[in-house]
Protein backbone atom coordinates (compact mmCIF):
# COMPACT_ATOMS: atom_id res chain seq x y z
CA UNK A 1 -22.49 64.79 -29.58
CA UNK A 2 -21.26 63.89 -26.11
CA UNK A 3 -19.59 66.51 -23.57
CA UNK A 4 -16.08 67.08 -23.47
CA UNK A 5 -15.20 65.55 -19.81
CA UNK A 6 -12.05 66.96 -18.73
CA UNK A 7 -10.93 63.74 -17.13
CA UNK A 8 -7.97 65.60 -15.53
CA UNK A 9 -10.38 66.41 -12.93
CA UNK A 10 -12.68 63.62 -12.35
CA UNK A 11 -10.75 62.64 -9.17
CA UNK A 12 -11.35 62.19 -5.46
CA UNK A 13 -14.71 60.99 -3.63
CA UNK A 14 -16.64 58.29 -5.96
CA UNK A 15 -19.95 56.86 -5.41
CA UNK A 16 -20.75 54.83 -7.48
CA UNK A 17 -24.93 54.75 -8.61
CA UNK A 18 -27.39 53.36 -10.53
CA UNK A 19 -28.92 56.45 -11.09
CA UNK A 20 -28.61 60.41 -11.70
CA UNK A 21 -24.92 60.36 -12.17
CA UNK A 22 -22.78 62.97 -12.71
CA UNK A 23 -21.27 60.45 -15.22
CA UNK A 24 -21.65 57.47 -17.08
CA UNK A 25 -18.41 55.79 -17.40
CA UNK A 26 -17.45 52.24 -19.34
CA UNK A 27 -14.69 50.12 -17.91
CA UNK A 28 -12.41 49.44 -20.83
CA UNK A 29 -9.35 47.18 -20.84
CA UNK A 30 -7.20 48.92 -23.35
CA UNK A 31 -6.95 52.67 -24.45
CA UNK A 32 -8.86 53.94 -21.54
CA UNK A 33 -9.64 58.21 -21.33
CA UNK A 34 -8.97 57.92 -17.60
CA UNK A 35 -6.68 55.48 -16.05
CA UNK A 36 -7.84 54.81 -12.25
CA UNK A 37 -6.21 53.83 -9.36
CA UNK A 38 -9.03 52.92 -6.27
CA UNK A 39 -7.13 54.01 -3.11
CA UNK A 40 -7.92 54.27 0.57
CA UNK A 41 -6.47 57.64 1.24
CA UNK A 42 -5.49 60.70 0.05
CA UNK A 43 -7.74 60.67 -3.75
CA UNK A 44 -6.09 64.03 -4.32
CA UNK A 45 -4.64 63.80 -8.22
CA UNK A 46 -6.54 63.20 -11.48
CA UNK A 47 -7.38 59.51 -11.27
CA UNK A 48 -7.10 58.37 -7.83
CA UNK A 49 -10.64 57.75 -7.01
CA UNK A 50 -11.69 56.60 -3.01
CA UNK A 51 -14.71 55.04 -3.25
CA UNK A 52 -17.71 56.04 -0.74
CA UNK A 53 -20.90 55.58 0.40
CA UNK A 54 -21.58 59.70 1.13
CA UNK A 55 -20.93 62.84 0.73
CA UNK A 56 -19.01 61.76 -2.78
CA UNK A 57 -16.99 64.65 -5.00
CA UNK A 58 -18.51 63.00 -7.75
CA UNK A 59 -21.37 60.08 -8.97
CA UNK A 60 -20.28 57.84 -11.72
CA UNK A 61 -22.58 55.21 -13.00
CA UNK A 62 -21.00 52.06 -14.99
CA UNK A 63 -22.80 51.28 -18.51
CA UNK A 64 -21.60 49.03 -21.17
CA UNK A 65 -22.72 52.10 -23.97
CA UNK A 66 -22.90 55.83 -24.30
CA UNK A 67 -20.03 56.41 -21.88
CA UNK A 68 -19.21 59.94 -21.41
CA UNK A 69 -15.58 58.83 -20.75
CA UNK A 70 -14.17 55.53 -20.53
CA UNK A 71 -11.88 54.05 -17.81
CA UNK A 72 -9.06 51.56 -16.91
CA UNK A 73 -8.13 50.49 -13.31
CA UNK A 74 -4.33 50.22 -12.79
CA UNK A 75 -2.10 49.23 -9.87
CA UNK A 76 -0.12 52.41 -10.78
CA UNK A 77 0.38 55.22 -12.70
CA UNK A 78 -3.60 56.93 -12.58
CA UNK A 79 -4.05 59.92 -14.39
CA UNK A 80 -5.12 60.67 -18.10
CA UNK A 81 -5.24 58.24 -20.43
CA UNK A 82 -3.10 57.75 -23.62
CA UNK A 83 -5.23 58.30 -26.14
């Protein structure tokens, strides 16, 4: 049974790995958990991720199964998904 991810607060500093993540995420194009917006400053609400090299809030890795939570990038509108 996966972990509940509050995806509310997955937000912030992203690095994305290939290893040891903090979570494994799947890029989905409909009916996403997390909808994401990639911006350049001020990742301070649940889905605007800025995405670094160090020093990240949080380490998501990208797999195509066993996601712990899955995720859409939008132009707008970031936050929790509409599930």
């Amino acid at each position: 049974m996966p972990k509940e991810v509050d995806v509310s607060k997955i937000y912030g500093k992203i690095k994305i790995v290939n290893s040891f993540p903090d979570f494994k995420v799947k890029v989905v194009s409909s009916f996403p958990d997390l909808k994401v917006k990639v911006v350049d400053s001020f990742p301070n609400s649940a889905g605007k991720w800025k995405i670094v090299e160090a020093f990240p809030d949080y380490k998501i890795q990208i797999v195509n199964s066993f996601p712990d939570f899955t995720i859409k990038y939008v132009d707008s509108f970031p936050g929790p998904g509409n599930k």
